[in-house]
PDB file of N, CA and C in Angstrom:
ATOM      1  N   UNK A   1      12.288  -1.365  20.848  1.00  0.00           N
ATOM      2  CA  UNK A   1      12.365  -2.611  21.576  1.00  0.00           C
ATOM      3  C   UNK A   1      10.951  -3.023  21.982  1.00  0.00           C
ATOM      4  N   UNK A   2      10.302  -3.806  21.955  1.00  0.00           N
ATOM      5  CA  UNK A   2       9.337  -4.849  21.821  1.00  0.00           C
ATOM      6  C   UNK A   2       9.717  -6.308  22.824  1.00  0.00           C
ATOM      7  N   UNK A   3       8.793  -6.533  23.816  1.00  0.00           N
ATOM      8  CA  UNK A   3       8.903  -7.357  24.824  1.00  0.00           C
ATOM      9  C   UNK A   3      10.551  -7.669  24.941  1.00  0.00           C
ATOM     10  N   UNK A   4      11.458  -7.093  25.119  1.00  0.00           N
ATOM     11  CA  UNK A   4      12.808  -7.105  25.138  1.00  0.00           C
ATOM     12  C   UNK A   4      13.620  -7.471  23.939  1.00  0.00           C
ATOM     13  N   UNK A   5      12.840  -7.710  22.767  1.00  0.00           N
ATOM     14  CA  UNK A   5      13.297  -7.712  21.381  1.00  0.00           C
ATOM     15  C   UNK A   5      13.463  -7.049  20.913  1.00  0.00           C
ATOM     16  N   UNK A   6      14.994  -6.596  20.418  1.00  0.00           N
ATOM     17  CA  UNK A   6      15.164  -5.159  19.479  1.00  0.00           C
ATOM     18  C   UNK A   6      14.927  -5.748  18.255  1.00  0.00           C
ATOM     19  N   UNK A   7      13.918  -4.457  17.757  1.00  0.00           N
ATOM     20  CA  UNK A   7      13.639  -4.837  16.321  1.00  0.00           C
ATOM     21  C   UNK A   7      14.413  -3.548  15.593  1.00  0.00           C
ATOM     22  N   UNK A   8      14.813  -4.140  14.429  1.00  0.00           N
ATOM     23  CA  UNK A   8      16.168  -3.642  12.980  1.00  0.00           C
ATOM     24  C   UNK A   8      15.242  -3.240  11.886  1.00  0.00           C
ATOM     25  N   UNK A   9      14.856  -1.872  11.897  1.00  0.00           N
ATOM     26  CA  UNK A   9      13.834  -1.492  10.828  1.00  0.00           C
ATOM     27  C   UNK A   9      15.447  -1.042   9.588  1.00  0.00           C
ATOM     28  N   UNK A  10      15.512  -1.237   8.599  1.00  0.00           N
ATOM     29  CA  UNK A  10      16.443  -0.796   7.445  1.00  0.00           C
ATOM     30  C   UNK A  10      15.339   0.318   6.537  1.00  0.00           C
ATOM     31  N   UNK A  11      16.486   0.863   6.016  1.00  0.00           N
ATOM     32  CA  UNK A  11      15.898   2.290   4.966  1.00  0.00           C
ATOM     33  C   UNK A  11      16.949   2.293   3.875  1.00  0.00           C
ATOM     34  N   UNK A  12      16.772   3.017   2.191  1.00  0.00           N
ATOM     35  CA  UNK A  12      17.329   2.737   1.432  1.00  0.00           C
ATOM     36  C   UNK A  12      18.456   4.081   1.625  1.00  0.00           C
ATOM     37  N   UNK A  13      18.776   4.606   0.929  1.00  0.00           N
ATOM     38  CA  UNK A  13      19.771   6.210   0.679  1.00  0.00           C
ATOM     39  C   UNK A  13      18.567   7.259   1.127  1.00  0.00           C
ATOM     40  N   UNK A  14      17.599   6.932   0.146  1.00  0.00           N
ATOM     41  CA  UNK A  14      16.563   7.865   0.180  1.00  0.00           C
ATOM     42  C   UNK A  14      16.011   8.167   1.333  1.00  0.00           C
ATOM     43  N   UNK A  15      16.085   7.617   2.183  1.00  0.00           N
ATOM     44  CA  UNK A  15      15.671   7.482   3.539  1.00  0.00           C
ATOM     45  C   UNK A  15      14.016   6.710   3.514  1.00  0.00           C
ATOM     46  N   UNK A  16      13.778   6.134   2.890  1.00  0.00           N
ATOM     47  CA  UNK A  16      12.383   5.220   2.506  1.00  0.00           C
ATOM     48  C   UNK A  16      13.151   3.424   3.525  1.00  0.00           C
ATOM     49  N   UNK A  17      11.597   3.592   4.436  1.00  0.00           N
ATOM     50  CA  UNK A  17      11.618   2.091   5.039  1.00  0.00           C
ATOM     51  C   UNK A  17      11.716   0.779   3.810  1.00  0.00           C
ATOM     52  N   UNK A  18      12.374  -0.177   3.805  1.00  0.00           N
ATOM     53  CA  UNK A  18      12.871  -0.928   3.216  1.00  0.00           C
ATOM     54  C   UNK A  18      12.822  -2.037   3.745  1.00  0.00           C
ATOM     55  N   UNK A  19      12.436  -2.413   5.224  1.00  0.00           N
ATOM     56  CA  UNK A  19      11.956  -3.660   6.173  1.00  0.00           C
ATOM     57  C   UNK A  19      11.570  -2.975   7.394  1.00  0.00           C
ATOM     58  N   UNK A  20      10.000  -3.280   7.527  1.00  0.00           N
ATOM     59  CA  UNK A  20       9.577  -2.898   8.708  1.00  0.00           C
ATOM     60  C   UNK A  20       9.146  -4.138   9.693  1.00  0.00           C
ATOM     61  N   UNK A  21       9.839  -4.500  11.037  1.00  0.00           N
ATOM     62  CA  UNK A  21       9.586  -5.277  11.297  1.00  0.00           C
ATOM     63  C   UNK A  21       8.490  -5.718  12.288  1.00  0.00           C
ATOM     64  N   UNK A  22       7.842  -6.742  12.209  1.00  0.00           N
ATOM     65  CA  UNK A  22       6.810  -6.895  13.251  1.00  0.00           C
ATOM     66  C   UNK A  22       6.705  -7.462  14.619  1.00  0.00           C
ATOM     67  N   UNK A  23       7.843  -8.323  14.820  1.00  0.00           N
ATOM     68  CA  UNK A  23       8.243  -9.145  15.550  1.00  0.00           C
ATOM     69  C   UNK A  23       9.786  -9.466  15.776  1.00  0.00           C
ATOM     70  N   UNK A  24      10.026  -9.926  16.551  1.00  0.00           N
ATOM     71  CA  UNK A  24      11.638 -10.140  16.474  1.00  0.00           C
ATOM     72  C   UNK A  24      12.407 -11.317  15.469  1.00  0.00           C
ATOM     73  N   UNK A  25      11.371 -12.180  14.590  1.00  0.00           N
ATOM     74  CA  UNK A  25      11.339 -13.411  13.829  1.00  0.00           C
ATOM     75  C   UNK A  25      11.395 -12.365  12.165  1.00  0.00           C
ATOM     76  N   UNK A  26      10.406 -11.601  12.060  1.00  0.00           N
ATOM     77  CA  UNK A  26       9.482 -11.421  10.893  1.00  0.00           C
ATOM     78  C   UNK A  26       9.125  -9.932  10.812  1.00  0.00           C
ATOM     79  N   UNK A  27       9.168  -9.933   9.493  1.00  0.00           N
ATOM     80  CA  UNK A  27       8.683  -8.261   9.229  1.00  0.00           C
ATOM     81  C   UNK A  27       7.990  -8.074   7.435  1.00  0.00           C
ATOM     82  N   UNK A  28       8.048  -7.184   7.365  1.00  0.00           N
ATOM     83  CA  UNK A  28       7.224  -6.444   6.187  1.00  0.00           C
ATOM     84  C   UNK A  28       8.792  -5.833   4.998  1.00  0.00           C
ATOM     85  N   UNK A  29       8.707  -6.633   4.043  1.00  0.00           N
ATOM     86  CA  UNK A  29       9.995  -5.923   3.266  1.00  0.00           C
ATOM     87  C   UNK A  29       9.234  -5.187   2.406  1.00  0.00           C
ATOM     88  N   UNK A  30       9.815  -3.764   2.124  1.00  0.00           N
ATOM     89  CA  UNK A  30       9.182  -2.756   1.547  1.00  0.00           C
ATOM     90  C   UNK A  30      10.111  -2.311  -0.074  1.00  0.00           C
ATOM     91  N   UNK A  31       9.170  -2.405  -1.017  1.00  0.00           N
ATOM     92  CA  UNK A  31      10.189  -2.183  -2.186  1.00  0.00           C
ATOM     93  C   UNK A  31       9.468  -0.701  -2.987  1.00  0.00           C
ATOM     94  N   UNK A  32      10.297   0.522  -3.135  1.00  0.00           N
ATOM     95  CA  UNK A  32       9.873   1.602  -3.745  1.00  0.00           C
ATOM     96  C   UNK A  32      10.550   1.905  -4.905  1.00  0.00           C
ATOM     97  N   UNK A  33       9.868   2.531  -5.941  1.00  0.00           N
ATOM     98  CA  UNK A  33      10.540   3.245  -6.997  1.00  0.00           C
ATOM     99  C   UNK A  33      11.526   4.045  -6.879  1.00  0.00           C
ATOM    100  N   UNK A  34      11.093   4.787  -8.203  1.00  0.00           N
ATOM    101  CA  UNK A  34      12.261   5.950  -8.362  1.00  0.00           C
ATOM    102  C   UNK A  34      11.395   7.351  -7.969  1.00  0.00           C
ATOM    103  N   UNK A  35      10.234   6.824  -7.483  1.00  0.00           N
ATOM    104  CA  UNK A  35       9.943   8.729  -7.210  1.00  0.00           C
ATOM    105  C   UNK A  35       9.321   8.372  -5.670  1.00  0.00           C
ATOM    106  N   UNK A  36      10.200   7.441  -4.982  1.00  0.00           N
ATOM    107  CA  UNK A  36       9.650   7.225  -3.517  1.00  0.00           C
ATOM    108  C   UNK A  36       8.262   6.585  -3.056  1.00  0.00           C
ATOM    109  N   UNK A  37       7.607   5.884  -4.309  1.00  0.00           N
ATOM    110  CA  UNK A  37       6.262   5.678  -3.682  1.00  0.00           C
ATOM    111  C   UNK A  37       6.483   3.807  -3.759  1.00  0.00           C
ATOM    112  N   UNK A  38       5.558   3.821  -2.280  1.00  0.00           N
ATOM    113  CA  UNK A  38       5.656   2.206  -2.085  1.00  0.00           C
ATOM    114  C   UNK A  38       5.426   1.697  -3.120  1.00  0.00           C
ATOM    115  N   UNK A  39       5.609   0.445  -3.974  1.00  0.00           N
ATOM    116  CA  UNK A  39       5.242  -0.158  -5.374  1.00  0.00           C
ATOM    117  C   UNK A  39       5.242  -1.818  -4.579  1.00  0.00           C
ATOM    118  N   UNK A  40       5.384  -2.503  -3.224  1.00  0.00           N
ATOM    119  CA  UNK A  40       5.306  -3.906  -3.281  1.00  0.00           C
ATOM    120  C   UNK A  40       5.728  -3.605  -1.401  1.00  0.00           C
ATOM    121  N   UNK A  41       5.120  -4.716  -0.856  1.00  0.00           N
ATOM    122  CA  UNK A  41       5.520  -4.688   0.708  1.00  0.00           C
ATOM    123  C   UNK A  41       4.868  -6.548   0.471  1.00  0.00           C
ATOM    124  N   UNK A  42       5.929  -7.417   0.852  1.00  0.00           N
ATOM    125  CA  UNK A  42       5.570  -8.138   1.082  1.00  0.00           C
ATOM    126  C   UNK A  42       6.268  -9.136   2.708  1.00  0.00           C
ATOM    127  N   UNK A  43       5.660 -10.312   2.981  1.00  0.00           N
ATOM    128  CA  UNK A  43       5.979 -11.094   4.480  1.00  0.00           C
ATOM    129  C   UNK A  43       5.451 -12.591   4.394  1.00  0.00           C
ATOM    130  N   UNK A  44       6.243 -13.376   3.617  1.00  0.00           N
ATOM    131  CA  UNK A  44       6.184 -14.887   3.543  1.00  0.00           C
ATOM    132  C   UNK A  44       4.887 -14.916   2.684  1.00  0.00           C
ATOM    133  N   UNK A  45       4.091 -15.541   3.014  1.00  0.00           N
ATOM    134  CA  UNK A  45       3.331 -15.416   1.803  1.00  0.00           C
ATOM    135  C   UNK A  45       2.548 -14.256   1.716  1.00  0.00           C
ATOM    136  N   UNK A  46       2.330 -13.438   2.189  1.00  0.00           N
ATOM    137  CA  UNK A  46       1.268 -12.455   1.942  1.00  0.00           C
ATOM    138  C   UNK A  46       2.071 -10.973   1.078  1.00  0.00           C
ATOM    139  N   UNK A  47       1.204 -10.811   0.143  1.00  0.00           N
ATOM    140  CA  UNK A  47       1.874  -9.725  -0.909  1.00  0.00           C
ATOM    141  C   UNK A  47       1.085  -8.797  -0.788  1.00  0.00           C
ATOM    142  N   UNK A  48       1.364  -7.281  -1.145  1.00  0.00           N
ATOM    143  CA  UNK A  48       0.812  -6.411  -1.471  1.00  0.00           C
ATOM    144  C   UNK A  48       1.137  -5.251  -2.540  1.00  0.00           C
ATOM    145  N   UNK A  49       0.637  -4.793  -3.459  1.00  0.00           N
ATOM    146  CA  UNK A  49       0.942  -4.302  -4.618  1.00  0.00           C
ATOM    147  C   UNK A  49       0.141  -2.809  -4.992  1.00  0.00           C
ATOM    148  N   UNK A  50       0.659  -1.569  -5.213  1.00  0.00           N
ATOM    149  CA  UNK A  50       0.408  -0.252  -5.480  1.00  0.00           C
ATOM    150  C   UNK A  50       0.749   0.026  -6.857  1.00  0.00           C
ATOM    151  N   UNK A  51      -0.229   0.689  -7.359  1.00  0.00           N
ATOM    152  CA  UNK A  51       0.322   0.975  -8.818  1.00  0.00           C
ATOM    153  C   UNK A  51      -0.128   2.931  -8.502  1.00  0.00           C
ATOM    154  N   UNK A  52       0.879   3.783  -9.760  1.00  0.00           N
ATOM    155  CA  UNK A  52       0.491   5.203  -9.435  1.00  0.00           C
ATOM    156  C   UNK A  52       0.217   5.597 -10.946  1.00  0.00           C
ATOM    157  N   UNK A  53      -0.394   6.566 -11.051  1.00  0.00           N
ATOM    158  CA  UNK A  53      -0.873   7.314 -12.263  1.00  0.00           C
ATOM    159  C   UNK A  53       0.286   8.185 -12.551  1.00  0.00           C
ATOM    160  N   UNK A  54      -0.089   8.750 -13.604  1.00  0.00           N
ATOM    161  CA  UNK A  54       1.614  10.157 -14.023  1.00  0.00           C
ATOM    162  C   UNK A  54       1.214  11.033 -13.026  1.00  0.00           C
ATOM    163  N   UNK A  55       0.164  11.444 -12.035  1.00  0.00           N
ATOM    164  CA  UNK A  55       0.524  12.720 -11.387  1.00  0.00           C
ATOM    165  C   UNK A  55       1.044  11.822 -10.226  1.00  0.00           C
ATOM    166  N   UNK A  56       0.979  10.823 -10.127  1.00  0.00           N
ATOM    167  CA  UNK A  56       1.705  10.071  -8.562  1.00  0.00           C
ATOM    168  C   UNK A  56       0.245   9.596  -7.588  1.00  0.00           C
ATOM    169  N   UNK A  57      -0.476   9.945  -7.782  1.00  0.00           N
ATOM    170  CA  UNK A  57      -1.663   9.512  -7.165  1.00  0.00           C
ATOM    171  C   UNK A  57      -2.394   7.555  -7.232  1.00  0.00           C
ATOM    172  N   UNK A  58      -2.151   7.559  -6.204  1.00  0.00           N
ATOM    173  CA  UNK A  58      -2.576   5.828  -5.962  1.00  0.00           C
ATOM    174  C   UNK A  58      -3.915   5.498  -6.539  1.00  0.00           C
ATOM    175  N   UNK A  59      -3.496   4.944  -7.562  1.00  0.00           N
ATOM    176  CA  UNK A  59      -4.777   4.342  -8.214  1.00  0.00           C
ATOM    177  C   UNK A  59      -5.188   2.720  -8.145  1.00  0.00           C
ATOM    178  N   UNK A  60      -4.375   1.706  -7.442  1.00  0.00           N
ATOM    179  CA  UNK A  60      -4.617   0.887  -7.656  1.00  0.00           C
ATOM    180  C   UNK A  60      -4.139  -0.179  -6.421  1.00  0.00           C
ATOM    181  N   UNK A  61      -4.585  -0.648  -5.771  1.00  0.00           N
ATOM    182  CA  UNK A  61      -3.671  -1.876  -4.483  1.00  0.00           C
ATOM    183  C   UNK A  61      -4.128  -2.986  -4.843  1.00  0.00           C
ATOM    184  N   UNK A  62      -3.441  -4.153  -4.522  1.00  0.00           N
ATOM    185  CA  UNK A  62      -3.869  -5.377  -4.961  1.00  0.00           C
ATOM    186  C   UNK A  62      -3.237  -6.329  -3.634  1.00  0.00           C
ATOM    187  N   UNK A  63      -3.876  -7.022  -3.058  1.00  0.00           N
ATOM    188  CA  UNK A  63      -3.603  -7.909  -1.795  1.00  0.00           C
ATOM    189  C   UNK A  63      -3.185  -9.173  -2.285  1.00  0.00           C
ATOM    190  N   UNK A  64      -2.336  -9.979  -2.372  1.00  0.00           N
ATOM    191  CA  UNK A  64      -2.511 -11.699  -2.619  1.00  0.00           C
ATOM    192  C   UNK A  64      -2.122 -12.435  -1.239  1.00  0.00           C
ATOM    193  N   UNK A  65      -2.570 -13.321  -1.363  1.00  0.00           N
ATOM    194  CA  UNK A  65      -1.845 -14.780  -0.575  1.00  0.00           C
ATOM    195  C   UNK A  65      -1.128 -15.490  -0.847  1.00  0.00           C
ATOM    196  N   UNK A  66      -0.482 -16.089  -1.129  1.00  0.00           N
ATOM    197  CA  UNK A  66       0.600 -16.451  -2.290  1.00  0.00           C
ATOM    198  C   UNK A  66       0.561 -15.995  -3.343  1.00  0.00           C
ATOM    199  N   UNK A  67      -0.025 -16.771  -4.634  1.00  0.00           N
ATOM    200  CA  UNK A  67       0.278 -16.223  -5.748  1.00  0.00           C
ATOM    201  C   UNK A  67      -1.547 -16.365  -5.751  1.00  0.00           C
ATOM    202  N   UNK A  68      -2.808 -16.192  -5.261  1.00  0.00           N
ATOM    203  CA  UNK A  68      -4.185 -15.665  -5.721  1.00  0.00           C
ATOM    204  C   UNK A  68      -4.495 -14.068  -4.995  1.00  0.00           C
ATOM    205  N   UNK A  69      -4.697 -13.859  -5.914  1.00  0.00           N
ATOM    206  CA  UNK A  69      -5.271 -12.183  -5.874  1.00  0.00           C
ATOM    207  C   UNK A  69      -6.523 -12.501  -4.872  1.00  0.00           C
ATOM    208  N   UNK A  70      -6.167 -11.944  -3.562  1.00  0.00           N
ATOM    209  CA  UNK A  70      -7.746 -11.828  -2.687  1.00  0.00           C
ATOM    210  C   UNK A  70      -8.105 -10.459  -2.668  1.00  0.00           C
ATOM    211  N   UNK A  71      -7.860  -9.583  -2.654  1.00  0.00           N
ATOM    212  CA  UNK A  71      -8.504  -8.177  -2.594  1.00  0.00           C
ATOM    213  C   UNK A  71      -7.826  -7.254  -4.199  1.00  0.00           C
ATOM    214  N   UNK A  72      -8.944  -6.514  -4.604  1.00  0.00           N
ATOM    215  CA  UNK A  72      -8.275  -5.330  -5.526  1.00  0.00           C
ATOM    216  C   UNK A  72      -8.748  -4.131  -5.113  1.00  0.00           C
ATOM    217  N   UNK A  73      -8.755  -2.912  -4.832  1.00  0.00           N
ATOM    218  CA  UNK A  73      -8.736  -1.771  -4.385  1.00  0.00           C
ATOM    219  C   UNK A  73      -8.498  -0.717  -5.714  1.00  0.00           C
ATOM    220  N   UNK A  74      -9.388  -0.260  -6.460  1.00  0.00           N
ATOM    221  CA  UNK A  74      -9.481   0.858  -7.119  1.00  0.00           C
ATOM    222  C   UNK A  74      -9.405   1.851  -6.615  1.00  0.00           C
ATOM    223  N   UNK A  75      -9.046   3.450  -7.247  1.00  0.00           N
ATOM    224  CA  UNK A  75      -8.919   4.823  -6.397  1.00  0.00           C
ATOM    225  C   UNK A  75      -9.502   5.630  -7.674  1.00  0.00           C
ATOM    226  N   UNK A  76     -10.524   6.453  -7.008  1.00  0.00           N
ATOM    227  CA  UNK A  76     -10.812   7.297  -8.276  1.00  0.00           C
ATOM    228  C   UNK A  76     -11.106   8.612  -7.873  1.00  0.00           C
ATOM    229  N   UNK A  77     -10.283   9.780  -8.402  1.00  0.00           N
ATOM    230  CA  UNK A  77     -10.277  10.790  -8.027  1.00  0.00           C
ATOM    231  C   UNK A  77     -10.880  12.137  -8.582  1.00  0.00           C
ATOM    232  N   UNK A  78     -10.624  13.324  -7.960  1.00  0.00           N
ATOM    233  CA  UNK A  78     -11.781  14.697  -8.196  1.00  0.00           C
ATOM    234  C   UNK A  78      -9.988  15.429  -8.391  1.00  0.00           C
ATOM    235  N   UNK A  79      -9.382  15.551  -9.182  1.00  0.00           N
ATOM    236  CA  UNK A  79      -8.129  16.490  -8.778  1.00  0.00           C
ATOM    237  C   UNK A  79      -7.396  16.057  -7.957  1.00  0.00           C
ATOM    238  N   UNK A  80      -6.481  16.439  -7.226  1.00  0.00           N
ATOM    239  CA  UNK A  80      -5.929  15.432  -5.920  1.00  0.00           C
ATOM    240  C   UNK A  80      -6.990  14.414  -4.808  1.00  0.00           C
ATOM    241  N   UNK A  81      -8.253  14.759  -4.817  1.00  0.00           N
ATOM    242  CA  UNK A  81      -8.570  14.519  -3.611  1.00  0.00           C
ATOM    243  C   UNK A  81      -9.273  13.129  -4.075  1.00  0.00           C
ATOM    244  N   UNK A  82      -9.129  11.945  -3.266  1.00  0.00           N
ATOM    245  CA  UNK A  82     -10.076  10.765  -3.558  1.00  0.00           C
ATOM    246  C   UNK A  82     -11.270  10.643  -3.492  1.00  0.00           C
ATOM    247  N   UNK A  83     -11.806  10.482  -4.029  1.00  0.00           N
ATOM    248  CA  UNK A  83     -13.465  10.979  -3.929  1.00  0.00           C
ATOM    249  C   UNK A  83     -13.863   8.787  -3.674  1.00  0.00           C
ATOM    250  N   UNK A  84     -13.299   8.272  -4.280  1.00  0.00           N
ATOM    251  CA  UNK A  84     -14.181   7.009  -4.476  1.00  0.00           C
ATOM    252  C   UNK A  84     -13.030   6.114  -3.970  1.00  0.00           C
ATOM    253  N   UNK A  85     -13.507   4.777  -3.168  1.00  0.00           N
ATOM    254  CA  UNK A  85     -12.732   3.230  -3.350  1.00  0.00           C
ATOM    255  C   UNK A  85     -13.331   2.486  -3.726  1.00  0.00           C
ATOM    256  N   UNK A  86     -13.548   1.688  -5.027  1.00  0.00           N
ATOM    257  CA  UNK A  86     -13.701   1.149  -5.298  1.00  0.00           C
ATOM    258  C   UNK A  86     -13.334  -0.432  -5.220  1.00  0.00           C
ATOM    259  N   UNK A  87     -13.985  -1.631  -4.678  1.00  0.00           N
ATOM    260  CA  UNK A  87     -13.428  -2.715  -4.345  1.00  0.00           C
ATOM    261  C   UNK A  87     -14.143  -3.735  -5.402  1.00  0.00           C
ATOM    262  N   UNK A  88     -12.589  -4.254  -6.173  1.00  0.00           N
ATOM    263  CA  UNK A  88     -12.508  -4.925  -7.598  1.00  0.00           C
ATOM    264  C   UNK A  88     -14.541  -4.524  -8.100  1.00  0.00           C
ATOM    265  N   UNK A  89     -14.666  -3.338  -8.192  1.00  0.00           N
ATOM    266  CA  UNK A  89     -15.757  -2.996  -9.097  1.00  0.00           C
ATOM    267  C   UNK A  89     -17.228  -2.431  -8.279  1.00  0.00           C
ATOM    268  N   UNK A  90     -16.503  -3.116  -7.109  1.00  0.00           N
ATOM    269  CA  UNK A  90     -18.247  -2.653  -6.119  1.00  0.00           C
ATOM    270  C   UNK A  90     -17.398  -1.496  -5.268  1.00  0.00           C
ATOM    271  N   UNK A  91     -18.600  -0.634  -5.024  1.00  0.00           N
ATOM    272  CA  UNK A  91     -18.421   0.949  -4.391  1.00  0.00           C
ATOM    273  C   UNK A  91     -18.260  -0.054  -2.878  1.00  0.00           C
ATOM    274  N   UNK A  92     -16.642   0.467  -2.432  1.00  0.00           N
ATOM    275  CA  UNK A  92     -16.332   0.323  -1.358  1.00  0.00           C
ATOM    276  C   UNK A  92     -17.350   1.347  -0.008  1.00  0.00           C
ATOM    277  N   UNK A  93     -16.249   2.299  -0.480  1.00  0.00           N
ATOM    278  CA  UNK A  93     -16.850   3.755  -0.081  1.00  0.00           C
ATOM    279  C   UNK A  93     -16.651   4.929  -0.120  1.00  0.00           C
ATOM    280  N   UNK A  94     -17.445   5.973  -0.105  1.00  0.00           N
ATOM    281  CA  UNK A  94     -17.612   7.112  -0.519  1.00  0.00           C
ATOM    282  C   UNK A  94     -16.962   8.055   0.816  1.00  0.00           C
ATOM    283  N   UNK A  95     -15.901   8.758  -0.224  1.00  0.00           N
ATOM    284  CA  UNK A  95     -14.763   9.668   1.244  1.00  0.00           C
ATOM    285  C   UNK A  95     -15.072  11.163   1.019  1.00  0.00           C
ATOM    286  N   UNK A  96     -15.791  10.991   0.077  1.00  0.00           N
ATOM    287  CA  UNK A  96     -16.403  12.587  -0.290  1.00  0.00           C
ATOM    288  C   UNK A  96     -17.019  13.393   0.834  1.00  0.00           C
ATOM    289  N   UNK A  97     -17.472  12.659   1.794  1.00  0.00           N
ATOM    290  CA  UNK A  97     -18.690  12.895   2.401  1.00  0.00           C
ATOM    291  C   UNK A  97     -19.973  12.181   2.429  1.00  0.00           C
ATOM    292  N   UNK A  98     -19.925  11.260   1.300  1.00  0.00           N
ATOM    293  CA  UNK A  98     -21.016  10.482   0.457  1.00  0.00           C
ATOM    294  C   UNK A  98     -21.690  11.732  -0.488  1.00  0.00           C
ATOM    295  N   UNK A  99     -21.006  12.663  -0.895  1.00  0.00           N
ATOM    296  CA  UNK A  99     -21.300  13.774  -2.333  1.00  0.00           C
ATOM    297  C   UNK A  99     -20.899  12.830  -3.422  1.00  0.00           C
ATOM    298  N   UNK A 100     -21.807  13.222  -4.795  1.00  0.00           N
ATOM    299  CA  UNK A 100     -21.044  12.952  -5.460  1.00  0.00           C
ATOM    300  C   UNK A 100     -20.120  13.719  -6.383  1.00  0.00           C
ATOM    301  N   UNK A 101     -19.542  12.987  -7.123  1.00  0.00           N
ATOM    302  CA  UNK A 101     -18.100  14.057  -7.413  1.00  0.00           C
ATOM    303  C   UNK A 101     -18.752  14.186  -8.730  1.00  0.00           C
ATOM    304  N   UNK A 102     -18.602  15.516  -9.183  1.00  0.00           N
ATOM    305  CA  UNK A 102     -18.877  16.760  -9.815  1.00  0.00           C
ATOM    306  C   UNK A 102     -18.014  16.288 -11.464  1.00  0.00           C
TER     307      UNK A 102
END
């Protein structure tokens, strides 16, 4: 409950959030695959988009505003661990430590 507004978060079988809400008007609808990982969360016009590699590791987010792409978010990794973000091509930043990866 929120300034006396109950907010109605929903989940699928899987138990994965499926609308998270922000307000008592409006919320975040959440859409996942088949192996549980977020793949789309969107809220009137604003979109957001995850893509995963075969080991499941987030390689990719993409932000829009309606339908123009404002942010892209690359992920580039050492084995599980993220070593790099890359933003649409320029070095976001370095989570290594600022090492570079080997």
């Amino acid at each position: 409950m929120e300034n006396n507004v109950n907010l109605s978060f929903a989940y699928d079988l899987d138990g994965s959030m499926t609308y998270r809400p922000v307000d008592g008007t409006s919320g975040w609808t959440q859409v996942w695959n088949g192996e549980n990982r977020m793949v789309e969360t969107y809220k009137g016009g604003d979109r957001l988009t995850f893509t995963y590699d075969y080991m499941g590791r987030r390689v990719e987010k993409c932000v829009y505003s309606g339908n123009t792409l404002t942010s892209k978010t690359l992920y580039v990794y050492d084995g599980f661990k993220c070593g790099e973000e890359l933003d649409t091509g320029r070095l976001q930043s370095e989570l290594d430590n600022g090492l570079p990866l080997e």
